[in-house]
PDB file of N, CA and C in Angstrom:
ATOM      1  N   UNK A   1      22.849  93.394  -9.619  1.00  0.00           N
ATOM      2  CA  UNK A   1      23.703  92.324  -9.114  1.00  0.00           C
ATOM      3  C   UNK A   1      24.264  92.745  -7.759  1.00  0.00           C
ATOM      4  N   UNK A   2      24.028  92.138  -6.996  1.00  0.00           N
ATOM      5  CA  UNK A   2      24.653  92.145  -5.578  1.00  0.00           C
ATOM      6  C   UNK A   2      25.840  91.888  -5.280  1.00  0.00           C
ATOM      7  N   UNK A   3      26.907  93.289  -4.871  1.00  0.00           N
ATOM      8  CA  UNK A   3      28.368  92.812  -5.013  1.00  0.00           C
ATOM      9  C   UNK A   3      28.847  92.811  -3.667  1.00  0.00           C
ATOM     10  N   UNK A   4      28.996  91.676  -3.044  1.00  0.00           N
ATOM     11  CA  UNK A   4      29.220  91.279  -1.473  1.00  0.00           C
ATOM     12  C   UNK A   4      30.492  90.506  -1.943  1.00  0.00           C
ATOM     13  N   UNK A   5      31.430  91.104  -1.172  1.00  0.00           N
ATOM     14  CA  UNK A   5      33.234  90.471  -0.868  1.00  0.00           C
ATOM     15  C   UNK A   5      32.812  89.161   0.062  1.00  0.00           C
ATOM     16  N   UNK A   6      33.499  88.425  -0.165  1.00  0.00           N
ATOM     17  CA  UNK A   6      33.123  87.370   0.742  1.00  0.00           C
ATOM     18  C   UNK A   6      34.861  87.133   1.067  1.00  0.00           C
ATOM     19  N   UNK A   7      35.017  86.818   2.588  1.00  0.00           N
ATOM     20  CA  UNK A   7      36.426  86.744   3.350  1.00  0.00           C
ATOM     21  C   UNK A   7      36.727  85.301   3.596  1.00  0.00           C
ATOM     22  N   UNK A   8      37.451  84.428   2.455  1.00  0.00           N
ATOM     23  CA  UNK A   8      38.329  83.309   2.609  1.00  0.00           C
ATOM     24  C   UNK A   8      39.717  83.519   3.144  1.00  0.00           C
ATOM     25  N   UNK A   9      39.762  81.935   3.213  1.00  0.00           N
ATOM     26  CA  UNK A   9      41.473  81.791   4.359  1.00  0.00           C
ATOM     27  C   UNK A   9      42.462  81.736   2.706  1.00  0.00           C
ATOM     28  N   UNK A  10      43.620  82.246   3.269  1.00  0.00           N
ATOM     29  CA  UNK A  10      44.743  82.077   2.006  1.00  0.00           C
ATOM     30  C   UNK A  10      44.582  81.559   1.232  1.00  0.00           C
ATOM     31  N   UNK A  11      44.126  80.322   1.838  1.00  0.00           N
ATOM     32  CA  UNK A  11      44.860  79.063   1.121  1.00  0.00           C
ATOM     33  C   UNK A  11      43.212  78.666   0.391  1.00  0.00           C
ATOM     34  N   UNK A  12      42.206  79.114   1.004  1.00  0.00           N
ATOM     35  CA  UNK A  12      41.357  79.202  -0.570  1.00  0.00           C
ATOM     36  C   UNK A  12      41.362  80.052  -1.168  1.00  0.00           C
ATOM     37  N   UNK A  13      41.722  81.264  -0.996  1.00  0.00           N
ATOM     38  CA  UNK A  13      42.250  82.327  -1.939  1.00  0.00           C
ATOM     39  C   UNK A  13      43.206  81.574  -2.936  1.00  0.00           C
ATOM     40  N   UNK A  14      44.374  80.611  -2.807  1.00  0.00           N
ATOM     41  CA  UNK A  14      45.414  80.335  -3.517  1.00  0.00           C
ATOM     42  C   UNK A  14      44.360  79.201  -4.574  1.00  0.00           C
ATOM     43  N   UNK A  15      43.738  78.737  -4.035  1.00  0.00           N
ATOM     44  CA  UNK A  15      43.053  77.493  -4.845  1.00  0.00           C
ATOM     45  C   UNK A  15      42.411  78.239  -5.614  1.00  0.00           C
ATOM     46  N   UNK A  16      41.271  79.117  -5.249  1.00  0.00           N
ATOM     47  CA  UNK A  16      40.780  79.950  -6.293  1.00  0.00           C
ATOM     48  C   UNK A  16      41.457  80.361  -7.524  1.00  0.00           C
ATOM     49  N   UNK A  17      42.628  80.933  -7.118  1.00  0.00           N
ATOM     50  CA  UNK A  17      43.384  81.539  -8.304  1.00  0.00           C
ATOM     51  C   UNK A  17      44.187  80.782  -8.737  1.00  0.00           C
ATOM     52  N   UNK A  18      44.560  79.314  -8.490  1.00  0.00           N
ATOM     53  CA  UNK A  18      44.640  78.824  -9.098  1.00  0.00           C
ATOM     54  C   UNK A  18      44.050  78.412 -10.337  1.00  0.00           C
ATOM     55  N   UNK A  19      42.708  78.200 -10.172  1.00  0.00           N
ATOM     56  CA  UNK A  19      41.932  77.671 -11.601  1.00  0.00           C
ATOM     57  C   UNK A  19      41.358  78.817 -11.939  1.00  0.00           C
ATOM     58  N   UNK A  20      41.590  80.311 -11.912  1.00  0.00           N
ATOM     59  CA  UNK A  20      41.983  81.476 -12.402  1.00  0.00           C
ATOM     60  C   UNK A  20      43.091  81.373 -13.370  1.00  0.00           C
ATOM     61  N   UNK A  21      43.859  80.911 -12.748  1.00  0.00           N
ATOM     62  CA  UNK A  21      45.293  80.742 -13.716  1.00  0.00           C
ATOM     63  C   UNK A  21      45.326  79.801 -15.126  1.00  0.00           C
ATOM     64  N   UNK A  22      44.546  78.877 -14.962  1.00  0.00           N
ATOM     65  CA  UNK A  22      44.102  77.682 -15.642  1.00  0.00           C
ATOM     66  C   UNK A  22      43.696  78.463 -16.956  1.00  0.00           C
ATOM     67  N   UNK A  23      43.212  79.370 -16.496  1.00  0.00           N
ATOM     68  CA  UNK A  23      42.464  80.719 -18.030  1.00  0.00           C
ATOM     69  C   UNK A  23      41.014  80.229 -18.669  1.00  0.00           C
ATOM     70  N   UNK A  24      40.703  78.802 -17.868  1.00  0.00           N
ATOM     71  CA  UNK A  24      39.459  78.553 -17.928  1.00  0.00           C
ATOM     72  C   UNK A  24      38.657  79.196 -17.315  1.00  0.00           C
ATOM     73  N   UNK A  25      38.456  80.113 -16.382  1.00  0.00           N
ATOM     74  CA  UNK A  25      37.539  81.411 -15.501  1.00  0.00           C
ATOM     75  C   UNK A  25      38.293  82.128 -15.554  1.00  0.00           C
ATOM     76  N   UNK A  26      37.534  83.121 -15.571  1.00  0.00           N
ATOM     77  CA  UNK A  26      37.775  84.555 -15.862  1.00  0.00           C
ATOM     78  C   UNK A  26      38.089  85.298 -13.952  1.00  0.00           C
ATOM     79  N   UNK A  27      37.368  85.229 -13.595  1.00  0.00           N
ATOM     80  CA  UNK A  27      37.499  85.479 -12.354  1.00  0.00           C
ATOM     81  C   UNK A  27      37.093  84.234 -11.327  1.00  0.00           C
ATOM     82  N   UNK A  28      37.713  85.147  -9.935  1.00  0.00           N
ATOM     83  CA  UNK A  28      37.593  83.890  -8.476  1.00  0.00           C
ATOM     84  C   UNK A  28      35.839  83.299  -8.554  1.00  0.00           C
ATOM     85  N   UNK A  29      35.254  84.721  -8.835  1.00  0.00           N
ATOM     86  CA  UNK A  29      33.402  84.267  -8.667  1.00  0.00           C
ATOM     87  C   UNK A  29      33.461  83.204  -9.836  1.00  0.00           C
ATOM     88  N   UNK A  30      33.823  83.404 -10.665  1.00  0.00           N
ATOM     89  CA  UNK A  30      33.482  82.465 -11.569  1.00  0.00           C
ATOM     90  C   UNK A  30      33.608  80.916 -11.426  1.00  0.00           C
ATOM     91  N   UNK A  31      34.851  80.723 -10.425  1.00  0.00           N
ATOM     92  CA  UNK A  31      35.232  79.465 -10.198  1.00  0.00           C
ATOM     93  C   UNK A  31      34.296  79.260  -8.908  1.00  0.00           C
ATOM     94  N   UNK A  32      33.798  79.848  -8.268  1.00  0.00           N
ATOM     95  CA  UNK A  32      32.892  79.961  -7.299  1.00  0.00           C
ATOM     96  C   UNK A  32      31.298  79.472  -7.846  1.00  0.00           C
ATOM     97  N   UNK A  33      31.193  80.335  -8.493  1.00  0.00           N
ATOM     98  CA  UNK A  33      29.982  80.008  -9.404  1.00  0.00           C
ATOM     99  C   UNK A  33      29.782  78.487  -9.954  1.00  0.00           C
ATOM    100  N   UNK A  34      30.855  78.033 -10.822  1.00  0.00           N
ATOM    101  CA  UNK A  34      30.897  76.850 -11.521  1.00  0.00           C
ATOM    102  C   UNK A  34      30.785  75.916  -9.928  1.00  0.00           C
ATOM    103  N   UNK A  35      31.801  76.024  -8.792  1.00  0.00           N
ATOM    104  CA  UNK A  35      31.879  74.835  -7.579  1.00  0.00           C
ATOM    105  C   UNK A  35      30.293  75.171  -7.379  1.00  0.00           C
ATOM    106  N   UNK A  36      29.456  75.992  -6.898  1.00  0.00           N
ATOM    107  CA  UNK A  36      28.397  76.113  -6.808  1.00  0.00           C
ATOM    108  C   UNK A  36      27.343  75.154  -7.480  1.00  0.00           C
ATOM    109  N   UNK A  37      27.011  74.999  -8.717  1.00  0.00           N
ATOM    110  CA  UNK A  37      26.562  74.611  -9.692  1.00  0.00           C
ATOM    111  C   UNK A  37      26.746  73.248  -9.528  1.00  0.00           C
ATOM    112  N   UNK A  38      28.268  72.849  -9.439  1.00  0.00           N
ATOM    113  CA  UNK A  38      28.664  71.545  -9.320  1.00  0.00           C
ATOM    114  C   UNK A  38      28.058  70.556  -8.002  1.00  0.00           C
ATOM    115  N   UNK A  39      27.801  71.699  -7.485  1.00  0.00           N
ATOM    116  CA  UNK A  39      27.035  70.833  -5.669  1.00  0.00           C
ATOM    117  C   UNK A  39      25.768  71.175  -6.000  1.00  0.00           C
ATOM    118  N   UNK A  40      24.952  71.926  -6.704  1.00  0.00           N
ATOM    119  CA  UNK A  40      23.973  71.621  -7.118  1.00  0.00           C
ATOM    120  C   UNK A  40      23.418  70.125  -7.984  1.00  0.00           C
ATOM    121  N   UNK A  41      24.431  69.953  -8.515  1.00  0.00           N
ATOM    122  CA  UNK A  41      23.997  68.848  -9.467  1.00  0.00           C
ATOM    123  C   UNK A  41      24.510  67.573  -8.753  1.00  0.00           C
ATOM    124  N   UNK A  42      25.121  67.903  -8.070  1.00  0.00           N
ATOM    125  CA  UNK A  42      25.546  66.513  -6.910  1.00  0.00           C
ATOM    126  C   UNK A  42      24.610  66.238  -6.654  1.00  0.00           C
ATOM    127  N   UNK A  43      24.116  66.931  -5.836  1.00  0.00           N
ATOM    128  CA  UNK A  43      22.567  67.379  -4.338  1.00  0.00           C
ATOM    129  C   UNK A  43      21.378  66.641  -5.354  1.00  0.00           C
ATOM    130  N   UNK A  44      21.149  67.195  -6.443  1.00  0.00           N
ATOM    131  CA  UNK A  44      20.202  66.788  -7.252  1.00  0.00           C
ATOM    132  C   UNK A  44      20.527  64.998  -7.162  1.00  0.00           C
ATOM    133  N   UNK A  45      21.600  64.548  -7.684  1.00  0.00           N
ATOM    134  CA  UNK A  45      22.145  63.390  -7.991  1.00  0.00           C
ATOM    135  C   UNK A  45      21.557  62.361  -6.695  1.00  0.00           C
ATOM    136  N   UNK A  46      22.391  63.151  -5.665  1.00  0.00           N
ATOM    137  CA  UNK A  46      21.709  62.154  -4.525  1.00  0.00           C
ATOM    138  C   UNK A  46      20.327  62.260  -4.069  1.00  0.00           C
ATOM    139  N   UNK A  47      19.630  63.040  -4.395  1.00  0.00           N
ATOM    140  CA  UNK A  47      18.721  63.068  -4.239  1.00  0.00           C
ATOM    141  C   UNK A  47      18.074  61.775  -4.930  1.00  0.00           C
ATOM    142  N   UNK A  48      17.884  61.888  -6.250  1.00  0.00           N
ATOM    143  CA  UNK A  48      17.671  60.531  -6.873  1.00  0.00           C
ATOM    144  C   UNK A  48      17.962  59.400  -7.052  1.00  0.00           C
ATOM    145  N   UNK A  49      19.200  59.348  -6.553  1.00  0.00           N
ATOM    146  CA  UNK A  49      19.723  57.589  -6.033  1.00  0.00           C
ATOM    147  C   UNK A  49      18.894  57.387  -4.765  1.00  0.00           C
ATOM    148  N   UNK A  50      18.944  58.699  -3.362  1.00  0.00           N
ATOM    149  CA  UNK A  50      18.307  58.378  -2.581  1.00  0.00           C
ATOM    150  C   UNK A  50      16.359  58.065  -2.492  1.00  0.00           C
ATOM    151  N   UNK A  51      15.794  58.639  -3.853  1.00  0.00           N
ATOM    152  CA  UNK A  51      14.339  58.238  -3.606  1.00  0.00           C
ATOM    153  C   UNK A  51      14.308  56.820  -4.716  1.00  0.00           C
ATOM    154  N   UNK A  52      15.458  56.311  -5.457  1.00  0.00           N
ATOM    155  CA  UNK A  52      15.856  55.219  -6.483  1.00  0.00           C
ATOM    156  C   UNK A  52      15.443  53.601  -5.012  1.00  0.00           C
ATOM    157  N   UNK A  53      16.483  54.260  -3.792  1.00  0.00           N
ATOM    158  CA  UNK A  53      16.901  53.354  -3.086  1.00  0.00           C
ATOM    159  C   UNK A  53      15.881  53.483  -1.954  1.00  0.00           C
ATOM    160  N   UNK A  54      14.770  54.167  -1.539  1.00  0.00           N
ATOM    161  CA  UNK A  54      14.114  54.410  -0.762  1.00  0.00           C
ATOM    162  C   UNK A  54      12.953  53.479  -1.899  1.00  0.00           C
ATOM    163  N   UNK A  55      12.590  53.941  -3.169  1.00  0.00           N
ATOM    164  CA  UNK A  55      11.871  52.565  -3.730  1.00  0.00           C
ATOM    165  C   UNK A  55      11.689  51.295  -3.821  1.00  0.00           C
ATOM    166  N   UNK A  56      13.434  51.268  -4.050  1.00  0.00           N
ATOM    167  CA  UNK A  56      13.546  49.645  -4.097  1.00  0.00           C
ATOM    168  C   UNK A  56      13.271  48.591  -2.497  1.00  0.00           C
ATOM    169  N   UNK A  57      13.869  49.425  -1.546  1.00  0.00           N
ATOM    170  CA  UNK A  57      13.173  49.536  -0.314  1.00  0.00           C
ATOM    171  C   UNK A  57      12.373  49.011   0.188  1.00  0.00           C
ATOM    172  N   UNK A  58      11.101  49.540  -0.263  1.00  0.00           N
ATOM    173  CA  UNK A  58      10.064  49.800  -0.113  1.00  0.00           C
ATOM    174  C   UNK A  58       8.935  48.635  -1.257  1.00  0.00           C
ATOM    175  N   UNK A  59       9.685  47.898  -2.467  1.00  0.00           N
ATOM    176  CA  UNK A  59       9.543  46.484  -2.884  1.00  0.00           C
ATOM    177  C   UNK A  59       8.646  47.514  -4.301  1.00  0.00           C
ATOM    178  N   UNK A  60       8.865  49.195  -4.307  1.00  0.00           N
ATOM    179  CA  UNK A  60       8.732  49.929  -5.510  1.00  0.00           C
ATOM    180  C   UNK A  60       9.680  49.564  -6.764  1.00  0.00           C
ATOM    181  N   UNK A  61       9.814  48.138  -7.332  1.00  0.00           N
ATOM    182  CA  UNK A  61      10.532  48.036  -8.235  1.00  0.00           C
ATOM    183  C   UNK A  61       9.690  46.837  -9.647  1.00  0.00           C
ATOM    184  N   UNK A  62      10.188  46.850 -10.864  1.00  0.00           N
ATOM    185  CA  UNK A  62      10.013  45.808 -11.494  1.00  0.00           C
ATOM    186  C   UNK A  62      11.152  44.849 -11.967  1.00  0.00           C
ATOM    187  N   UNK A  63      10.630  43.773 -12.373  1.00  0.00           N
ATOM    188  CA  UNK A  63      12.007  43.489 -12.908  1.00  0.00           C
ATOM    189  C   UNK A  63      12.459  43.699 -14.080  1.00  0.00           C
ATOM    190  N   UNK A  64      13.910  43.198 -14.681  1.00  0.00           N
ATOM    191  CA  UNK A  64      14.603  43.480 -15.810  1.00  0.00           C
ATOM    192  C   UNK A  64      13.460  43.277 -16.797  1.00  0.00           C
ATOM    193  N   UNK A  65      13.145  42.086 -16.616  1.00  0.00           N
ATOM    194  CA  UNK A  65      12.420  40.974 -17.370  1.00  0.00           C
ATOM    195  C   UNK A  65      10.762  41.918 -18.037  1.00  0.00           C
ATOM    196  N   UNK A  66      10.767  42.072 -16.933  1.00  0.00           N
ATOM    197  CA  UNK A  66       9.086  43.044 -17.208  1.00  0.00           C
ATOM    198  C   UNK A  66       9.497  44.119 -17.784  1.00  0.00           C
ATOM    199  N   UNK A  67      10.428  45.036 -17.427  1.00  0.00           N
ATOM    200  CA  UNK A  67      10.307  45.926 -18.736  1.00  0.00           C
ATOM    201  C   UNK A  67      10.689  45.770 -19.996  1.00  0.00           C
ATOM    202  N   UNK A  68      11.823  44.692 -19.905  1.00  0.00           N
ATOM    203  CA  UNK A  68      12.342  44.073 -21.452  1.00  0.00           C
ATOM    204  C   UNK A  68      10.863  43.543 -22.454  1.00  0.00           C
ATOM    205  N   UNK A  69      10.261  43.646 -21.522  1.00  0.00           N
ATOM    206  CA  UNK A  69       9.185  42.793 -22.393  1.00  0.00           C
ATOM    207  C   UNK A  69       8.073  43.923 -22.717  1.00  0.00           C
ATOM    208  N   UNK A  70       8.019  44.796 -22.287  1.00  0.00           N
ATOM    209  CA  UNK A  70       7.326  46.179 -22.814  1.00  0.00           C
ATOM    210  C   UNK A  70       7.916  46.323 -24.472  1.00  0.00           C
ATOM    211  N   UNK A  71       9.101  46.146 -24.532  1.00  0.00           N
ATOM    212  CA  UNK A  71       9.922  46.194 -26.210  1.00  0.00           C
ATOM    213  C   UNK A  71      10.159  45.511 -26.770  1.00  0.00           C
ATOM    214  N   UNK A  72       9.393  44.194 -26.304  1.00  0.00           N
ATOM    215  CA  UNK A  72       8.707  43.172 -27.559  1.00  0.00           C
ATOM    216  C   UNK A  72       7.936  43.481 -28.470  1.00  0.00           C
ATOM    217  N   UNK A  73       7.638  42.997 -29.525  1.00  0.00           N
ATOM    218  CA  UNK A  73       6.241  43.128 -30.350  1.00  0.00           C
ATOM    219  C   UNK A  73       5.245  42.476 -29.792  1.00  0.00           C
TER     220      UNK A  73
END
């Protein structure tokens, strides 16, 4: 494991340890780790609204109607 200090301003030092304090993380990396993760799954997120909306766009869509009707008999 690669142990590199990384140099924040106070006042994300104070935020950090804040949700340190919370006793939900154990340590600052940890709350680091989890914000990490969390912009991962954003990034992912927009990613797929953005190729959702680059489809529809693009006239890549069906309607309600047509797939409702796939779950007919």
């Amino acid at each position: 494991m690669l142990n590199t200090k990384l140099s924040v301003s106070a006042d994300l030092h104070s935020r950090l340890q804040a949700f340190v304090d919370t006793g939900k993380y154990a340590t600052e990396a940890d709350v680091v780790r989890a914000a990490l993760d969390a912009l991962d799954f954003q990034t992912t997120d927009v990613a797929a609204i953005q190729e959702g909306t680059d489809d529809f766009q693009a006239g890549r869509f069906r309607s309600l109607e047509e797939v409702l009707s796939e779950f007919e008999d």
